[in-house]
C-alpha atoms as a PDB file:
ATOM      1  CA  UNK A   1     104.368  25.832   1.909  1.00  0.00           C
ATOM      2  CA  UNK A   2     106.852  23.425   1.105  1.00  0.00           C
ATOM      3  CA  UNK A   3     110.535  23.490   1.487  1.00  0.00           C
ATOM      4  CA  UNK A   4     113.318  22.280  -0.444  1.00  0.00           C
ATOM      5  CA  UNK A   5     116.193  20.494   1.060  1.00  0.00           C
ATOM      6  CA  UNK A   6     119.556  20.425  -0.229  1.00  0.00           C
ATOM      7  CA  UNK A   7     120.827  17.032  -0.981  1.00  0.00           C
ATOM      8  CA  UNK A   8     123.097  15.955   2.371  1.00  0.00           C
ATOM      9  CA  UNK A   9     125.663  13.862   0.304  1.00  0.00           C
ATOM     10  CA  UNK A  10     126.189  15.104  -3.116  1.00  0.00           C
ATOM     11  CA  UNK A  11     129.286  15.120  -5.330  1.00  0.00           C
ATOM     12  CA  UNK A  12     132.085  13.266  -5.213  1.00  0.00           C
ATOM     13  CA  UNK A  13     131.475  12.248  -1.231  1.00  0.00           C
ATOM     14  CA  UNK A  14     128.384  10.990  -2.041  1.00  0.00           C
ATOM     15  CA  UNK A  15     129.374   8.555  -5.111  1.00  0.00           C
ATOM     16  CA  UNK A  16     131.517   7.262  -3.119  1.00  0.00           C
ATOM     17  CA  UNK A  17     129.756   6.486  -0.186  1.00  0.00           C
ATOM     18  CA  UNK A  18     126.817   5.581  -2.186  1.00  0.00           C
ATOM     19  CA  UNK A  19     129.199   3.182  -3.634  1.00  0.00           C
ATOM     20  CA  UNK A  20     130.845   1.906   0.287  1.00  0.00           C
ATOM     21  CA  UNK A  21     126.791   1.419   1.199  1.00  0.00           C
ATOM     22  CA  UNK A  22     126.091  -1.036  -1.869  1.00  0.00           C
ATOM     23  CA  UNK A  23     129.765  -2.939  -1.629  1.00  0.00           C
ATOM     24  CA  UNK A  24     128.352  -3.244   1.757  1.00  0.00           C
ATOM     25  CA  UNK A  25     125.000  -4.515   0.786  1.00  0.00           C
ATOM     26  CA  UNK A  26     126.293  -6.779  -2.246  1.00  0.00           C
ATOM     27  CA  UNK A  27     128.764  -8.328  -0.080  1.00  0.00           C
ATOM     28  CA  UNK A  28     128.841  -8.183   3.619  1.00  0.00           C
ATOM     29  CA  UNK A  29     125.062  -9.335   3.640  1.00  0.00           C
ATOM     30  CA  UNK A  30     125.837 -12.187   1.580  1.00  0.00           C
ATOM     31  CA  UNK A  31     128.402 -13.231   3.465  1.00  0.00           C
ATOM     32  CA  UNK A  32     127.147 -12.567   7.051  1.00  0.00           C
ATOM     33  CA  UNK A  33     123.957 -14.781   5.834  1.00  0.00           C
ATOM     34  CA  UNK A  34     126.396 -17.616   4.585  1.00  0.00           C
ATOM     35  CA  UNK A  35     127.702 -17.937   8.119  1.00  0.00           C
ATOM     36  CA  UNK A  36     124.234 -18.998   9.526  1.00  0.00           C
ATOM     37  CA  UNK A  37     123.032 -20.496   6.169  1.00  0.00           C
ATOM     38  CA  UNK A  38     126.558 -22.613   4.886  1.00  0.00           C
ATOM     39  CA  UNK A  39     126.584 -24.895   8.750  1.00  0.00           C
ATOM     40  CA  UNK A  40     122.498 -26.294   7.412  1.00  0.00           C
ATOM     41  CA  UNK A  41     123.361 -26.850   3.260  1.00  0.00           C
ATOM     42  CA  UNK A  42     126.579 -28.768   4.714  1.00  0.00           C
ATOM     43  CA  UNK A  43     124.917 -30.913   6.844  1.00  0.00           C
ATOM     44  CA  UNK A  44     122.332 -32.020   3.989  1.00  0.00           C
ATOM     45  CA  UNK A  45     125.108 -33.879   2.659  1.00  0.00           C
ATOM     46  CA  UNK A  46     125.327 -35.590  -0.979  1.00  0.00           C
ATOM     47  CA  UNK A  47     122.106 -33.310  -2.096  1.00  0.00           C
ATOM     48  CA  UNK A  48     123.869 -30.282  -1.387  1.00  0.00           C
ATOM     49  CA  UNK A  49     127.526 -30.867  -3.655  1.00  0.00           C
ATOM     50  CA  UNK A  50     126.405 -28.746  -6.972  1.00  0.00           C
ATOM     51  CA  UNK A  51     125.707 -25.944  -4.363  1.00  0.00           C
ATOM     52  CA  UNK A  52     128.608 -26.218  -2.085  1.00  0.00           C
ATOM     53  CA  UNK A  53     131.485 -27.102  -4.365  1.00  0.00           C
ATOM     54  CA  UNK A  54     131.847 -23.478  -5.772  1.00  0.00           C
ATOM     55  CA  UNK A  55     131.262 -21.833  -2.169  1.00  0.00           C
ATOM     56  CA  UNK A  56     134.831 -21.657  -1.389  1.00  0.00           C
ATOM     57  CA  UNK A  57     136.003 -19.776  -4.346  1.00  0.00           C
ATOM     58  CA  UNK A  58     132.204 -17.245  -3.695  1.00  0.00           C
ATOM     59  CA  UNK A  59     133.559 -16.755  -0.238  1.00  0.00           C
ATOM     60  CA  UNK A  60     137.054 -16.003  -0.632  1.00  0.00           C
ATOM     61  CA  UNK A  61     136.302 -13.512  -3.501  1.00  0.00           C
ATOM     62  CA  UNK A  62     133.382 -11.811  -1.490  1.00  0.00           C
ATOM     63  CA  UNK A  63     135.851 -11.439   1.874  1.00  0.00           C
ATOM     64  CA  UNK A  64     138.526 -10.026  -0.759  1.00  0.00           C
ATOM     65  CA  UNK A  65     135.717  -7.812  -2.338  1.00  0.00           C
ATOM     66  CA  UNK A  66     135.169  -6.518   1.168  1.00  0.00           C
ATOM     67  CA  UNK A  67     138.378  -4.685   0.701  1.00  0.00           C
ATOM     68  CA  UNK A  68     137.314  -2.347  -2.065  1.00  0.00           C
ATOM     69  CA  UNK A  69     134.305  -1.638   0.698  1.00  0.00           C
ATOM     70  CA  UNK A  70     136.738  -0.897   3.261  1.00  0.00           C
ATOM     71  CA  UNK A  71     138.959   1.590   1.076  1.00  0.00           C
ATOM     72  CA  UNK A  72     135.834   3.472  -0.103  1.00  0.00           C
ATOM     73  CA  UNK A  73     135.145   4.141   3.350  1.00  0.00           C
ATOM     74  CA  UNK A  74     138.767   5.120   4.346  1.00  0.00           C
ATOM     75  CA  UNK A  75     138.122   7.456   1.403  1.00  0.00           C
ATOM     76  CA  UNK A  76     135.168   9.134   3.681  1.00  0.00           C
ATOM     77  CA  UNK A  77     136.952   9.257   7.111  1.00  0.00           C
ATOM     78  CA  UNK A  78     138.665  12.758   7.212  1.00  0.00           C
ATOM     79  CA  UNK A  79     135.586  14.137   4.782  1.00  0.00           C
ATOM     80  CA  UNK A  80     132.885  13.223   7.578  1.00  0.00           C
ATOM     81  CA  UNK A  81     129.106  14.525   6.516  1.00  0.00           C
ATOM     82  CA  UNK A  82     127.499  17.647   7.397  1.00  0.00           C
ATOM     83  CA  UNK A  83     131.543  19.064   8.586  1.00  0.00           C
ATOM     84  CA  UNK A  84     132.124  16.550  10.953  1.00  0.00           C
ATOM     85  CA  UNK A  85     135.804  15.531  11.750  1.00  0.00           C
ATOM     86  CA  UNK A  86     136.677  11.738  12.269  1.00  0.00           C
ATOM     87  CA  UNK A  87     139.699   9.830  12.443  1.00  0.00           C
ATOM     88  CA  UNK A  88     140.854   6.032  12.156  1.00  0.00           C
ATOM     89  CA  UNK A  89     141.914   6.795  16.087  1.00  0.00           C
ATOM     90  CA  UNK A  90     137.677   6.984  16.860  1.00  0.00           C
ATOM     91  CA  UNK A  91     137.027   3.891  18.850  1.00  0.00           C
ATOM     92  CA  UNK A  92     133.594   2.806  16.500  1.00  0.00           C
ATOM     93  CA  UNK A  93     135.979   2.985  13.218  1.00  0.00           C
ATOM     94  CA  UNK A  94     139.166   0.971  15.010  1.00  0.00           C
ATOM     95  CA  UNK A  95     136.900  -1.541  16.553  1.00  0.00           C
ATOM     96  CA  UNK A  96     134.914  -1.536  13.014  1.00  0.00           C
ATOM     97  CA  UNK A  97     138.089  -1.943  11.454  1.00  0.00           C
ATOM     98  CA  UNK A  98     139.616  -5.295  13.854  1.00  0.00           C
ATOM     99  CA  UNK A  99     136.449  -6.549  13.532  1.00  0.00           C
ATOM    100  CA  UNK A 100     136.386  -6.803   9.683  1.00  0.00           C
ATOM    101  CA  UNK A 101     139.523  -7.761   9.982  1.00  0.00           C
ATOM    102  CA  UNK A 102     138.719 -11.170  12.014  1.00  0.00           C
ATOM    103  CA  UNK A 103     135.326 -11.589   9.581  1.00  0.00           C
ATOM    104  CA  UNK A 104     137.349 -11.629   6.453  1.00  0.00           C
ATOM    105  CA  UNK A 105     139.975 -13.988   8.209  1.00  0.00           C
ATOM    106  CA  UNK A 106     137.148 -16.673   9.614  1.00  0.00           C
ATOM    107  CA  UNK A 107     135.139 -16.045   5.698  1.00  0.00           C
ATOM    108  CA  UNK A 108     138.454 -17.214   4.346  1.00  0.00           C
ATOM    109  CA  UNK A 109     140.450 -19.724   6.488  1.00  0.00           C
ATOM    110  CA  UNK A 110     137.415 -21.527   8.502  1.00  0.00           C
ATOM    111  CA  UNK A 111     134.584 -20.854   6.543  1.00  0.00           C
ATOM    112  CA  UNK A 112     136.288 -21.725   3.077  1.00  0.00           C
ATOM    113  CA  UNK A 113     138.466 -24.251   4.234  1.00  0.00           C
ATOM    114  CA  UNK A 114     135.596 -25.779   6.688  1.00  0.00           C
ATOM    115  CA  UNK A 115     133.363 -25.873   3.231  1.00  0.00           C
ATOM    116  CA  UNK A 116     135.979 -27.078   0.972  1.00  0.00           C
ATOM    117  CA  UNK A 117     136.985 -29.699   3.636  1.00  0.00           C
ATOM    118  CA  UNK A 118     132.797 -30.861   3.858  1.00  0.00           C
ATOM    119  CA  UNK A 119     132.772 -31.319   0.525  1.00  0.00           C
ATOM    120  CA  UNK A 120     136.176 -33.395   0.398  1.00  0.00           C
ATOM    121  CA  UNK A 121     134.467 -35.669   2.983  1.00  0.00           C
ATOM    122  CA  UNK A 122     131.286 -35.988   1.647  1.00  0.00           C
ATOM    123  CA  UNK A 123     132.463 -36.767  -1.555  1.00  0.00           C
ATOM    124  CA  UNK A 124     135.113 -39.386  -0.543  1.00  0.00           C
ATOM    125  CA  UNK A 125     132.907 -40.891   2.217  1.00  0.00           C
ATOM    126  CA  UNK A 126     129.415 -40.351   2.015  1.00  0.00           C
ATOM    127  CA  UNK A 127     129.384 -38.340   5.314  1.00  0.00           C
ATOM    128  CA  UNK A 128     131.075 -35.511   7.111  1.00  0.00           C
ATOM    129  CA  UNK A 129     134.140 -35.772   9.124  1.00  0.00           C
ATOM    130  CA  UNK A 130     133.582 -35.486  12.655  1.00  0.00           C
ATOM    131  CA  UNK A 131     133.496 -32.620  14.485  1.00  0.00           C
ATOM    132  CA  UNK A 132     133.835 -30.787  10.768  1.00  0.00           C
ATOM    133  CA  UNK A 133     130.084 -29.308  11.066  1.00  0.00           C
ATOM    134  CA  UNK A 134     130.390 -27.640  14.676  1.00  0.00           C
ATOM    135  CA  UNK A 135     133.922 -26.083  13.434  1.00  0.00           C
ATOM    136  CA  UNK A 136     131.916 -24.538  10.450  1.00  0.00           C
ATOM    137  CA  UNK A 137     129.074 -23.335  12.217  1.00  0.00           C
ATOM    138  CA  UNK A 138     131.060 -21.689  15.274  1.00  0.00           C
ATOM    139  CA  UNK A 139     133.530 -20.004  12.575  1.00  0.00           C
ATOM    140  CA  UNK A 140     129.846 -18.797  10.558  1.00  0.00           C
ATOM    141  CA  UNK A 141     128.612 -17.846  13.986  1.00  0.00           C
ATOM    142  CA  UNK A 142     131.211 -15.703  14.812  1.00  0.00           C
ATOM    143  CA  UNK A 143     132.488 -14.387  11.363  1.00  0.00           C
ATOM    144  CA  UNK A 144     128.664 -13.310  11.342  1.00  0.00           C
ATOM    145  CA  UNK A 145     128.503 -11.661  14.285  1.00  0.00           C
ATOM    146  CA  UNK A 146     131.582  -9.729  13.008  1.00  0.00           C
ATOM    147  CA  UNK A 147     129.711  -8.732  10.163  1.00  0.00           C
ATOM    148  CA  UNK A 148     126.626  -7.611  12.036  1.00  0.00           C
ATOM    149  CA  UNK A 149     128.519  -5.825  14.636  1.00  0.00           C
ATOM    150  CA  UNK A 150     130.644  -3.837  11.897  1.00  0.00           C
ATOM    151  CA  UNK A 151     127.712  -2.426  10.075  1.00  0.00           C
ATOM    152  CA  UNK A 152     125.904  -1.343  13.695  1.00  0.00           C
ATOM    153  CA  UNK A 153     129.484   0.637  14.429  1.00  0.00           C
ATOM    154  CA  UNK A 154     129.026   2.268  11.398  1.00  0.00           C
ATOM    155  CA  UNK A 155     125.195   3.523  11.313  1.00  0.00           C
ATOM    156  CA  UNK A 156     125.819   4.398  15.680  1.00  0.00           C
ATOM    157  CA  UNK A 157     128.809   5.446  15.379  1.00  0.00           C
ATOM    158  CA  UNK A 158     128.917   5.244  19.401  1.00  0.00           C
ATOM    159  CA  UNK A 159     130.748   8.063  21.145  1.00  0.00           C
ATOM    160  CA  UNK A 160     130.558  10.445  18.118  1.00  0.00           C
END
């Protein structure tokens, strides 16, 4: 005998967090991989220009993309699946929230400006300035972590 389940999230609720899941896809996994990727392609130097001179201008518009991601799913907060009730006082969707927050500032100050800065350098000199490539990879390190640590608050959801 089989048995026919009801689609969990249909309608309206579902569009948009069907959309919130593939902003998230489309853009935060880009950009989480470019923090552990961008550090490596810099530090190939002179090969790497036609790939890292429009990386700035990628990055900044992914971080700002992120932003359409995050007001989809301030759209879903107060309509929580299956009749749950949630808030932007829960600790997973403040923490979620600062957390994005300090990804899309490293994406766009450190990362951009640590790329843009590379490729100044490399251009002018040959060679990186110093100290340049650790800058870049701690700011990709920890913008990625960010990331990471975002999406596992929002699949735990701990203390929910």
């Amino acid at each position: 005998m089989s048995t026919v389940h009801a689609m969990p999230h249909k309608g309206a609720f579902g569009l948009v967090l069907t959309l919130h899941v593939l902003g998230a896809v489309l853009l935060v996994g880009p950009l989480a991989a470019s923090g552990l990727l961008l550090p490596l392609l810099v530090r190939t130097g002179q090969p790497a220009l036609p790939l890292l001179r429009p990386v700035p201008r990628l990055l900044r518009l992914a971080a700002a993309g992120t932003l359409g991601v995050a007001a989809l799913g301030a759209v879903l907060v107060n309509r929580g699946p299956f009749g749950s009730v949630r808030g932007f006082g829960d600790g997973w969707l403040a923490g979620s929230l600062v957390l994005w927050a300090v990804a899309v500032v490293l994406t766009v100050t450190a990362m951009a400006g640590g790329v843009a800065g590379a490729v100044a350098d490399i251009e002018r000199t040959g060679a990186l300035a110093r100290g340049r490539l650790a800058r870049l990879a701690a700011a990709g390190l920890v913008a990625t972590a960010c990331w990471c640590l975002v999406v596992v608050l929002m699949v735990v959801k701990p203390g929910s």
